[in-house]
Structure formats: structure tokens, C-alpha cells
Protein backbone atom coordinates (compact mmCIF):
# COMPACT_ATOMS: atom_id res chain seq x y z
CA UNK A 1 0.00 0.00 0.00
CA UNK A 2 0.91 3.89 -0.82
CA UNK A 3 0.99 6.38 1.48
CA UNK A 4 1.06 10.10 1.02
CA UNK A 5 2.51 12.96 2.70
CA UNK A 6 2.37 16.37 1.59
CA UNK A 7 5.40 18.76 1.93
CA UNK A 8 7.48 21.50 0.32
CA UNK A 9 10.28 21.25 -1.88
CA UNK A 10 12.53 21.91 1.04
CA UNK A 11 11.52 19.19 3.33
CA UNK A 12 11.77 16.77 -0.19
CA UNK A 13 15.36 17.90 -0.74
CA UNK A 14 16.14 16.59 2.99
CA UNK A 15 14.26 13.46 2.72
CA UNK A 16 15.67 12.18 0.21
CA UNK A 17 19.58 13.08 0.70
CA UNK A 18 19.39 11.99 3.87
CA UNK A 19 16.86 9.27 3.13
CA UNK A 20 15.20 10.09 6.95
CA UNK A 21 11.31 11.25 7.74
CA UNK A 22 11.13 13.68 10.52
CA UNK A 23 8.81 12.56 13.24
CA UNK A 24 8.05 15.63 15.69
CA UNK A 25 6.37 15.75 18.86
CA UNK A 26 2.95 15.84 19.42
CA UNK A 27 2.35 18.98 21.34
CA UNK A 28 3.93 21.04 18.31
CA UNK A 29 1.80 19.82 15.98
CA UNK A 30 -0.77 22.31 14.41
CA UNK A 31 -3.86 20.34 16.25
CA UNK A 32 -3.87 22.08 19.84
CA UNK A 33 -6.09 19.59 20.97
CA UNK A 34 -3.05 16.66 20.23
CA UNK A 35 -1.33 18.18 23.55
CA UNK A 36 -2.95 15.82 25.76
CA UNK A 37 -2.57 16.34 29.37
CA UNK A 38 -3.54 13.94 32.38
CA UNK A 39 -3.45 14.53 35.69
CA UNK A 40 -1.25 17.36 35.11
CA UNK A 41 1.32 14.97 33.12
CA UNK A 42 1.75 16.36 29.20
CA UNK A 43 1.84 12.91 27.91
CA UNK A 44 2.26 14.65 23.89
CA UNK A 45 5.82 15.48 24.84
CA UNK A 46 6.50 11.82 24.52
CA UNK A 47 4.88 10.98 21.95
CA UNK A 48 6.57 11.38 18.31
CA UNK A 49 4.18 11.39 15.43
CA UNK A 50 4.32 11.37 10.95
CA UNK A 51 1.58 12.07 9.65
CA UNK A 52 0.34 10.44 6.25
CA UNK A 53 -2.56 9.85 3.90
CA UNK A 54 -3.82 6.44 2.24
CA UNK A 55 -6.13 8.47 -0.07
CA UNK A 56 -4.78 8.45 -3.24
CA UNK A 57 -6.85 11.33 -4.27
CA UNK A 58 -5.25 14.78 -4.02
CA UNK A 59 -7.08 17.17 -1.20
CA UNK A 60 -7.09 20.18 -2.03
CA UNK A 61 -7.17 21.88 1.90
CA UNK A 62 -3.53 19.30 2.27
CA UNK A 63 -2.18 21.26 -0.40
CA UNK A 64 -2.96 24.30 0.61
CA UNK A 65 -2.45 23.64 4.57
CA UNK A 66 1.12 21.62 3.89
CA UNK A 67 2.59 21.65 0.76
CA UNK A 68 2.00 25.29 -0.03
CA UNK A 69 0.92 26.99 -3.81
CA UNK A 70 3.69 27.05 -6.04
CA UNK A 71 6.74 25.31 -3.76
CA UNK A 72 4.99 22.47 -2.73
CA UNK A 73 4.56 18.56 -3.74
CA UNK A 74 2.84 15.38 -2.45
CA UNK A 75 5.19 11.85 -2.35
CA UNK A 76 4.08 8.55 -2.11
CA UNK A 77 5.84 5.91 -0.52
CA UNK A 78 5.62 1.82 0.59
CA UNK A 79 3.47 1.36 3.56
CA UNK A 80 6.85 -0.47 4.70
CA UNK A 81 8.85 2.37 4.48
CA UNK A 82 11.64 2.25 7.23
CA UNK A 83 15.02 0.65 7.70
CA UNK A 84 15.11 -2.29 10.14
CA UNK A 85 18.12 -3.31 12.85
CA UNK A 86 19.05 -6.55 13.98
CA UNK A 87 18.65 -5.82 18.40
CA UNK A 88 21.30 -8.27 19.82
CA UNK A 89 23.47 -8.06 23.48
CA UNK A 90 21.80 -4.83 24.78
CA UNK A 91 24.50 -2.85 26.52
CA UNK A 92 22.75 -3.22 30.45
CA UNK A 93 24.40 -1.52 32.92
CA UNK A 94 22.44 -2.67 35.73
CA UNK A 95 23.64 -6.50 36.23
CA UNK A 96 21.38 -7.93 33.97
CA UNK A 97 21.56 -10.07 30.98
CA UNK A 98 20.57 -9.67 27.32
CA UNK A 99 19.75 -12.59 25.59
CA UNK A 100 18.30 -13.62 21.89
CA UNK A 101 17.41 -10.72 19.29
CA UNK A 102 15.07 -8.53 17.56
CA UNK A 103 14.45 -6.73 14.23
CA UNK A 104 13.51 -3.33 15.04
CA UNK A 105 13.23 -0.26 13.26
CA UNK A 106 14.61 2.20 16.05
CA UNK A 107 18.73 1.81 15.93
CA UNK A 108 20.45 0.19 19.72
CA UNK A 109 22.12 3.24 19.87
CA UNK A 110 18.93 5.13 20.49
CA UNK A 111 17.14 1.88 22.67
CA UNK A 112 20.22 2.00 24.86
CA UNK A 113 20.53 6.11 25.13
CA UNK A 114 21.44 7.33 28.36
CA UNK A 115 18.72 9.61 29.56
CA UNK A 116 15.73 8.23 28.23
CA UNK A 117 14.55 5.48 25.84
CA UNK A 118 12.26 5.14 22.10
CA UNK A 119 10.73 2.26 22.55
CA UNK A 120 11.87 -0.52 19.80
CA UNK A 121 9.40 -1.19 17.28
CA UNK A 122 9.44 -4.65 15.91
CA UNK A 123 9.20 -5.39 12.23
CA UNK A 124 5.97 -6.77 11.14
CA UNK A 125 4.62 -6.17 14.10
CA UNK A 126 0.61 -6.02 14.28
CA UNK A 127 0.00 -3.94 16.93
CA UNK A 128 -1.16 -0.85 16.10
CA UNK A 129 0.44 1.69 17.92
CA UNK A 130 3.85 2.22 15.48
CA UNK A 131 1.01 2.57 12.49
CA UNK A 132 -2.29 4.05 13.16
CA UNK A 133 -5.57 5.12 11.49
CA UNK A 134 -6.96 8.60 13.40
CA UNK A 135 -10.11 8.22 14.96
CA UNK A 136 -12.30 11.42 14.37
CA UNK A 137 -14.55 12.06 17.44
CA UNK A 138 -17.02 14.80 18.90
CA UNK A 139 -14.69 15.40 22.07
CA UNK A 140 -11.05 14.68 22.08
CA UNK A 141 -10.62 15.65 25.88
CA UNK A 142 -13.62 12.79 26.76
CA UNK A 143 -11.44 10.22 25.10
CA UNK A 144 -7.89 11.57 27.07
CA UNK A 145 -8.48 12.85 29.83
CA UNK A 146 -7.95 9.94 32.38
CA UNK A 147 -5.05 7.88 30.95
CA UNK A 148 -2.25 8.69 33.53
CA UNK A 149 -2.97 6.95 36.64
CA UNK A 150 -0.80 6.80 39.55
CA UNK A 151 -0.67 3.83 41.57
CA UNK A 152 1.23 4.35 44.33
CA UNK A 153 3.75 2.46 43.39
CA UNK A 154 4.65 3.12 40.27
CA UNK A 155 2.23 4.75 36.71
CA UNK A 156 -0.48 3.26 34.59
CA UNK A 157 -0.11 5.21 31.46
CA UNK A 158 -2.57 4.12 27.89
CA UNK A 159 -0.18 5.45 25.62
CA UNK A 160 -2.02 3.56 22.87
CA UNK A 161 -4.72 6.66 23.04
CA UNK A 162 -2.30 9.54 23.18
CA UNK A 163 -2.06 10.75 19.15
CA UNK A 164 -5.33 8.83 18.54
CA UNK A 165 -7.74 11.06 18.42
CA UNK A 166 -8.88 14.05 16.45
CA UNK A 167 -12.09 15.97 16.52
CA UNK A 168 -14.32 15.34 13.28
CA UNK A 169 -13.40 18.61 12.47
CA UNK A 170 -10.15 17.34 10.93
CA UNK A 171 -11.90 14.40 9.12
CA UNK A 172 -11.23 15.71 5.82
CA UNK A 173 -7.33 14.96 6.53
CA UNK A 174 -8.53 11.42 6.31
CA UNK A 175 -5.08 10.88 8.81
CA UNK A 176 -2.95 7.99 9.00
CA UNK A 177 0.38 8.34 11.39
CA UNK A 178 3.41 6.49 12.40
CA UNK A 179 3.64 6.58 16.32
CA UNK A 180 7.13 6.43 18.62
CA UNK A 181 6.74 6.68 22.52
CA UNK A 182 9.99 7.69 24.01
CA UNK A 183 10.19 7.13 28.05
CA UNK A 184 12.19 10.24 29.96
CA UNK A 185 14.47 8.06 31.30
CA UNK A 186 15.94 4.53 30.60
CA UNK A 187 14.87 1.70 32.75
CA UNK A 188 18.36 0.05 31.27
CA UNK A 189 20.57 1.79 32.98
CA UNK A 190 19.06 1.78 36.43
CA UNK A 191 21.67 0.40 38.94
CA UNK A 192 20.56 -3.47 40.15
CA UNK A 193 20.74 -1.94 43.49
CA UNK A 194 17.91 0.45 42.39
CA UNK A 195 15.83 -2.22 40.19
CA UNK A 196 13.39 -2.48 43.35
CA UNK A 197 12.38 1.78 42.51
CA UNK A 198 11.83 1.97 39.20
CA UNK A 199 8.36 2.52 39.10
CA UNK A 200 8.41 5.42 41.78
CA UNK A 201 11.85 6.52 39.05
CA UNK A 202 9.33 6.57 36.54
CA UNK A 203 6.56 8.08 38.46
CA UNK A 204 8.90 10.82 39.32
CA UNK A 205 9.60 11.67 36.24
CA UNK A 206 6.55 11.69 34.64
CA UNK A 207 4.42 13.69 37.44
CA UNK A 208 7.41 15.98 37.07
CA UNK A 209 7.26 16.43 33.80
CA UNK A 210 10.52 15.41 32.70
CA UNK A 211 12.16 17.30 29.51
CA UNK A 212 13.48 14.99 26.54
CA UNK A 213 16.36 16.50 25.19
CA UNK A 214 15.36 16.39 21.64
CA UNK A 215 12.08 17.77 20.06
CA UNK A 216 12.23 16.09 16.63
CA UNK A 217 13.64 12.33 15.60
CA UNK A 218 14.51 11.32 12.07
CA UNK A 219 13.89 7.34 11.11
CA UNK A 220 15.72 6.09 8.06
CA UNK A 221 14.29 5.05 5.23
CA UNK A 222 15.01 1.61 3.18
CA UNK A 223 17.16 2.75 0.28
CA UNK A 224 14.94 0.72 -1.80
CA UNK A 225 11.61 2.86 -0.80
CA UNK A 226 13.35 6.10 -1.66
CA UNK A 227 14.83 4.86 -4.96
CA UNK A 228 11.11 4.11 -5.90
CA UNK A 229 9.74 7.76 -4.39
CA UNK A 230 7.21 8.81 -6.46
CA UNK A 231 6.41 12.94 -6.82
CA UNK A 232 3.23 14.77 -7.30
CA UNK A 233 4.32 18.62 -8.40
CA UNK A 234 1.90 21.36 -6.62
CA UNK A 235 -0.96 22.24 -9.34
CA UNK A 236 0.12 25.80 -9.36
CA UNK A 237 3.99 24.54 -9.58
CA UNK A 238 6.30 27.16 -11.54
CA UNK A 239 8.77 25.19 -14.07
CA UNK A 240 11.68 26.98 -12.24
CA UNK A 241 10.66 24.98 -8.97
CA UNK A 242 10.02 21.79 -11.12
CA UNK A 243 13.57 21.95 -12.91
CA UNK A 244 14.44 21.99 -9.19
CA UNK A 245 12.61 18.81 -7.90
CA UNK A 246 13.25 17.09 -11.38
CA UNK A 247 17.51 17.65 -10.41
CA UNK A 248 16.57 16.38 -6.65
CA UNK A 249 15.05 13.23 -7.99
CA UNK A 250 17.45 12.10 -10.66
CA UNK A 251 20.60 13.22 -8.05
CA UNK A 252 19.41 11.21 -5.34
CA UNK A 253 16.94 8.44 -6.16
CA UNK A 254 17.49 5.21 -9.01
CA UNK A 255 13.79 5.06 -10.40
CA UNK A 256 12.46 8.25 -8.67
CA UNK A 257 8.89 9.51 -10.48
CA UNK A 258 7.86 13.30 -11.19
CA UNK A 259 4.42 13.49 -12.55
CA UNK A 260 1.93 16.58 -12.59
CA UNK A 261 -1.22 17.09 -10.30
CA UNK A 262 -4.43 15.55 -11.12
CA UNK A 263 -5.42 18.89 -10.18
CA UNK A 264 -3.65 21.24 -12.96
CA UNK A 265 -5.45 23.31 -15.05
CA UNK A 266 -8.50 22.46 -12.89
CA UNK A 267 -7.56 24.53 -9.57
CA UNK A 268 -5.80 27.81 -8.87
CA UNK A 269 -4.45 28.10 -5.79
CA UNK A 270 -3.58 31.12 -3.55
């Protein structure tokens, strides 16, 4: 299956030389409602989100909202988009022991970070909280609004339903979303001596609202996806931006396509 994602000419000029898709966090995206707060926790802050289409049909308000008039274009990539890492002899550094493996698509580097922890995704897996369908609803805050529950001992925190929900009035998006949960701190390092704590640790530091030291995380793409990218210009494109995306594809992709809106010489848009 396609999915589509509209952007600007920028943004396509980083995607595909360095062959990443930015995810960014969920209380900066342009949906104030996505900053979802419980019990005084912002849960959004750890929550990473990319937002995508499956309808094949150009909208006309995603044009105009994130691709822009004349700089802007819509790609299309695999569903199965992202490079994938053999997980093997996690680098613990609390006593404990590692063993077997995993194919993930977050990197060990950034499942082993010191100071907090993306949670791996596994290939093929199917749950669906790495890949979701948004679920358009009358009241956002009804669905949210009790998902952080302290226990005493440690959190009870539904992650699943934190970048889940939109009200209807963004229906037209017709929203589909990749989905990374990064914990504030990382249960992997915590001392043996300390294993007994960790769910007051994590308590702590999510009643405190903890501060990730990064507000944006790129994913890699399979070389294979991006040498297949295919490029829908912006109806109201000039041909001195499409000489520009027409060098970015054949520079940086094998079998790259450039083809012209649906949409031309049907819309104008300002």
C-alpha cells in the first residue's frame, strides 16, 4: 500500500539526501487539541508522530495547509517504508543479561541512550500503535483525559490513546500516522541496586514532567523505498521549482517519479 505525505520542496530535498522522515512531537503539531494532558502529566511530549494519507486522491485543503501553492509537492511511498536493525546483546548496565534478538526499526544506539529510551518497534509487528488510522470524534478531551494513573507504586499510562484522536473537524485529513513513545528516562541503565524503585523513578519523572532533550527524531528510510519515491508537483507549480525537484530526484533516487497534479489546469491556488 501507498501512502502520502504532503510537503514543500525543502523538506523533499532533505528526505531524500538523507533518506530520513522527521517525526516531531505531538504537542507542536498544528492540532492544539493533540497536547494531551492527564493529571497534570503532558503525555504529547512523549509521543513522536508522521503524519500520512492512504487516499490516493489529491485534497485540495492538504495542499494548501502543507505543501503550499507554487513550492509544494505530495510523495508517495511503501506502507513499509523504514530501515530495520538486527537488536542483539543490549549494553545493560544494571547487572542484567541480554539474551536472543530482535528486528527493530529504532537503531540500539537510540534503545540503549542514556537519559531516556524510544521504545523498539518490531518489524511486522501487528499492533497498532507504530502505524495508526486517526479516529475522528465529537470530544477529544472525553477520550484523554484519564489515561495517567498513579498507583502508588509506580504509573499506569494508555499510551495507545495519546495521538489517537482528532475531533471530526479534521476528518477531511482522512489521517494515518506512524507513532514512537519515548520514556524520559531509561529503565536500562538503572543500577541493580535500584531495580526495586523503578516505578516510583518513573513516576517521578513523569508527574514531574521530565524534559526529553530532543524535540524532533529522524527514522531512516530503506534505500529501496526512496529509490522508488514517487512525486506529485503542486498544481500551481512554476517550471523553475520543477527543474528543481526534477535535479533532486534524478541526483538522489534510481527510479524516482515526477508526474503533474491531477489537479492542474482544474484549480488555482492562492
Amino acid at each position: 500500500m501507498k501512502l502520502y505525505h504532503y510537503t514543500t520542496i525543502d523538506t523533499l530535498a532533505l528526505i531524500l539526501k538523507n533518506r530520513t522522515i522527521r517525526f516531531n512531537r505531538l504537542d507542536k503539531v498544528d492540532d492544539l487539541e493533540e497536547k494531551v494532558v492527564s493529571c497534570g502529566v503532558n503525555l504529547a511530549q512523549y509521543i513522536f508522530a508522521s503524519c500520512w494519507t492512504k487516499d490516493a486522491e489529491e485534497s485540495i485543503p492538504l495542499w494548501k495547509m502543507y505543501a503550499g501553492v507554487t513550492n509544494g509537492i505530495r510523495i508517495a511511498l511503501d506502507e513499509d517504508m523504514f530501515q530495520a536493525y538486527l537488536i542483539h546483546n543490549l549494553n545493560l548496565n544494571n547487572g542484567l543479561h541480554s539474551e536472543g534478538s530482535i528486528i527493530s526499526l529504532i537503531p540500539q544506539k537510540d534503545i540503549e541512550a542514556n537519559g531516556y529510551m524510544i521504545m523498539p518497534v518490531y518489524k511486522n509487528s501487528n499492533s497498532d500503535f507504530f502505524y495508526r488510522d486517526i479516529e475522528y470524534v465529537d470530544d477529544v478531551q472525553e477520550k484523554t483525559s484519564d489515561l495517567f494513573k498513579d498507583t502508588g507504586n509506580g504509573v499506569n499510562i494508555d499510551f495507545g490513546k495519546v495521538g489517537r484522536y482528532k475531533n471530526m473537524r479534521w476528518a477531511f485529513q482522512k489521517e494515518s500516522r506512524f507513532v514512537l513513545n519515548v520514556f524520559p528516562f531509561n529503565p536500562l541503565h538503572v543500577p541493580e541496586e535500584m531495580m526495586d524503585y523503578v516505578g516510583n523513578i518513573t513516576a517521578n519523572c513523569y508527574k514531574g514532567n521530565k524534559q526529553l532533550p530532543f524535540d524532533y527524531y529522524d527514522m531512516k528510510l530503506q534505500d529501496a523505498v526512496v529509490d522508488n519515491i514517487e512525486i506529485t508537483l503542486s498544481p500551481s507549480m512554476s517550471e523553475s521549482k520543477r527543474i528543481i525537484v526534477e535535479a533532486l530526484c534524478k541526483q538522489f533516487t534510481k527510479n524516482g517519479i515526477v508526474k503533474e497534479s491531477n489537479l492542474s489546469g482544474l484549480v488555482n491556488l492562492k
